[in-house]
C-alpha atoms as a PDB file:
ATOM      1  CA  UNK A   1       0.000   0.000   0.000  1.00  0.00           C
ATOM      2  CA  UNK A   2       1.588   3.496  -1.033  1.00  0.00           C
ATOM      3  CA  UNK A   3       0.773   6.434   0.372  1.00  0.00           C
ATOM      4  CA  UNK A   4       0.670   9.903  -1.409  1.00  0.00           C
ATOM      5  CA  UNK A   5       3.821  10.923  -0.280  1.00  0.00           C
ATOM      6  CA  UNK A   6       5.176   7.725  -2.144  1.00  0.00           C
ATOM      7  CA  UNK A   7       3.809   8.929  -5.483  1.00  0.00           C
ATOM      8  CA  UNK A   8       4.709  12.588  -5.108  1.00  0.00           C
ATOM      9  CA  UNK A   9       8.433  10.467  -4.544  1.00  0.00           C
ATOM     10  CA  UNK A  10       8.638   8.215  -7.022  1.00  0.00           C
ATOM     11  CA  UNK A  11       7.377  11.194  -9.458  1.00  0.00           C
ATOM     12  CA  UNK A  12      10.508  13.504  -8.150  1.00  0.00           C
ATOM     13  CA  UNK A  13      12.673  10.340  -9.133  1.00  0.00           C
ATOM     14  CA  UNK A  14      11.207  10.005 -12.533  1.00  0.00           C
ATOM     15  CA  UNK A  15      11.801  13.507 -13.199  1.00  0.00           C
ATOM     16  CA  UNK A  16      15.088  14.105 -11.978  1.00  0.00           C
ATOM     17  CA  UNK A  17      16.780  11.210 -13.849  1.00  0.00           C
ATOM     18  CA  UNK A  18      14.456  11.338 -16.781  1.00  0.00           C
ATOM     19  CA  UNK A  19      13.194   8.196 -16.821  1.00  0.00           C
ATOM     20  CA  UNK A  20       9.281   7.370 -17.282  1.00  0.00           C
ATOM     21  CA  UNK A  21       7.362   6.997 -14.242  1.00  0.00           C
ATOM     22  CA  UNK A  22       6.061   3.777 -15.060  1.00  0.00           C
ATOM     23  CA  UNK A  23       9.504   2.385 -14.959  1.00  0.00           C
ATOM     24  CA  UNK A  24      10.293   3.940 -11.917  1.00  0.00           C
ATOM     25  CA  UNK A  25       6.985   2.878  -9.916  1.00  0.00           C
ATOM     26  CA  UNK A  26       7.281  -0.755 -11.402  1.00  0.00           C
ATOM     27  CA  UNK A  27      11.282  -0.952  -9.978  1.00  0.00           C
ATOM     28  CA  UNK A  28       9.850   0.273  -6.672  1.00  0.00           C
ATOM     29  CA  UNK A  29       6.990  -2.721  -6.699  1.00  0.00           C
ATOM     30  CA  UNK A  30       9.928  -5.091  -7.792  1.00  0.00           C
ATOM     31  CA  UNK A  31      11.611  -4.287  -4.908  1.00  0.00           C
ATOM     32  CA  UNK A  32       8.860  -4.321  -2.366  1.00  0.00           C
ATOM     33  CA  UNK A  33       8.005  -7.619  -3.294  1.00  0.00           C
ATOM     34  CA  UNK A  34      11.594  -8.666  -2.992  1.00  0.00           C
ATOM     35  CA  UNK A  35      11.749  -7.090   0.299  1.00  0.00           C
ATOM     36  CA  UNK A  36       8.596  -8.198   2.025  1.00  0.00           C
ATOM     37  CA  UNK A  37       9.664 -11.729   0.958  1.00  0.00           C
ATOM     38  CA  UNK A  38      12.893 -11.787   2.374  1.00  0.00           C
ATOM     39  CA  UNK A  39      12.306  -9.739   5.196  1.00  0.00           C
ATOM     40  CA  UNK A  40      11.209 -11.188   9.233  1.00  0.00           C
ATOM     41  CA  UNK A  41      10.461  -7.357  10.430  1.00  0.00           C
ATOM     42  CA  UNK A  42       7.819  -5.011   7.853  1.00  0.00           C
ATOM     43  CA  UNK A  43       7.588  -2.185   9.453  1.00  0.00           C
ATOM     44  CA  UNK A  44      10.354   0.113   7.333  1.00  0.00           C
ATOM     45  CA  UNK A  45      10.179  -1.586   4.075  1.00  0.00           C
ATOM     46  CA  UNK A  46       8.600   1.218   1.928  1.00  0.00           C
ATOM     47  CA  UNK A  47      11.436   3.361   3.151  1.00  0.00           C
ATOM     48  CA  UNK A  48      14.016   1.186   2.183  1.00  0.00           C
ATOM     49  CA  UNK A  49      12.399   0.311  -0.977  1.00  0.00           C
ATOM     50  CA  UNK A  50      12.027   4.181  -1.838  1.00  0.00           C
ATOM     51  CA  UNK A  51      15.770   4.413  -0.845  1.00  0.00           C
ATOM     52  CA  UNK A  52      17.074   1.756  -3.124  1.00  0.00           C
ATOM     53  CA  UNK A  53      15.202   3.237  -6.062  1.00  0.00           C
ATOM     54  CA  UNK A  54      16.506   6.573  -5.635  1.00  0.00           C
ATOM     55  CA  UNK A  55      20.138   5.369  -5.615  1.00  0.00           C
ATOM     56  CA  UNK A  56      19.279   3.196  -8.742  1.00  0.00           C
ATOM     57  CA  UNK A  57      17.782   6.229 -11.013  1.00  0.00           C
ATOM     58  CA  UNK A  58      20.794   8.244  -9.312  1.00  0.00           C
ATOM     59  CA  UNK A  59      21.608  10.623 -12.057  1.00  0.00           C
ATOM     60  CA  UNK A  60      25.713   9.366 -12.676  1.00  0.00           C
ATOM     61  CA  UNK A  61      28.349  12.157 -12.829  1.00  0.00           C
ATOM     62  CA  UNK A  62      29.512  13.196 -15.673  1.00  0.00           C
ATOM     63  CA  UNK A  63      32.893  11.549 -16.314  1.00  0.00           C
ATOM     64  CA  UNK A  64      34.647  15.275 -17.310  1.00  0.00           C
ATOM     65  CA  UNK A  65      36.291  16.916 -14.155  1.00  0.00           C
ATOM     66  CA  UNK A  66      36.272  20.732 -14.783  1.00  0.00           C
ATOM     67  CA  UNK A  67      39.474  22.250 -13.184  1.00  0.00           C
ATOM     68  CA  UNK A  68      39.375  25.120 -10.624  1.00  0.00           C
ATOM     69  CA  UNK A  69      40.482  28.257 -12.288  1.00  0.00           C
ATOM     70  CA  UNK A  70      44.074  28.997 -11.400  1.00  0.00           C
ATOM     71  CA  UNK A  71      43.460  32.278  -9.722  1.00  0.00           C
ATOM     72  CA  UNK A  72      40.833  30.642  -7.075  1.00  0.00           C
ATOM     73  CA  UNK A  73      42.926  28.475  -5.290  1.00  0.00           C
ATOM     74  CA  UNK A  74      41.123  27.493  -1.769  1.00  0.00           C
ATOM     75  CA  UNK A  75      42.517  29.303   1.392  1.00  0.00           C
ATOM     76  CA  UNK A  76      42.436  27.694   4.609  1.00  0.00           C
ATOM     77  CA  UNK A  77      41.554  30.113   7.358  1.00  0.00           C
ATOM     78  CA  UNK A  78      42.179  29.045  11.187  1.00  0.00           C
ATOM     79  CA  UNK A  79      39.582  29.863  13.616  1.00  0.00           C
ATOM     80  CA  UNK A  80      40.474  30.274  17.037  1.00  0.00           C
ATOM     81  CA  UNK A  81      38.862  27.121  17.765  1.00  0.00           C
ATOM     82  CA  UNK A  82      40.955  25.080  15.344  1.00  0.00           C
ATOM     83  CA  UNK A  83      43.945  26.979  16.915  1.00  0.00           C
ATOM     84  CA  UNK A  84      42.892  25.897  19.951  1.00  0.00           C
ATOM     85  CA  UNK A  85      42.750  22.403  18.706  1.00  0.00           C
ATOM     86  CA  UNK A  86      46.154  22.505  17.472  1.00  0.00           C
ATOM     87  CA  UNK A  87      48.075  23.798  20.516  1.00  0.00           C
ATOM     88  CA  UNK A  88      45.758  20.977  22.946  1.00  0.00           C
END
């Protein structure tokens, strides 16, 4: 049983990795079923379901690495608490 919040989910999902929402609501019943079988305790099920789709329609990184500009190199600044954390 899927509450509203599921759909309003599973539509984000389809959306952000642009793939249909049929296929995204029919991996997420694939996996409950999977679950619920193999599972002794029910009671977060959904939420793992709804996790494992959202890592499978994950939108992958694209595979070029843009380099920082040479003139904005990253400064590190001390606090006084990391100072502190140095000298103890």
């Amino acid at each position: 049983m899927r509450s509203g919040l599921d759909d309003v989910i599973l539509s984000e999902i389809a959306v952000q990795s642009e793939v249909s929402l049929e296929e995204v609501q029919q991996h997420y019943q694939s996996l409950l079923a999977d679950l619920h079988h193999e599972a002794r305790i029910h009671d977060f099920i959904p939420l793992l379901a709804m996790k494992q789709v959202r890592q499978h329609f994950r939108p992958k990184p694209s595979a070029a690495v843009q380099p920082q500009p040479a003139g904005r190199q990253a400064v590190l600044r001390r606090t006084p608490q990391m100072a502190y954390a140095l000298i103890g």
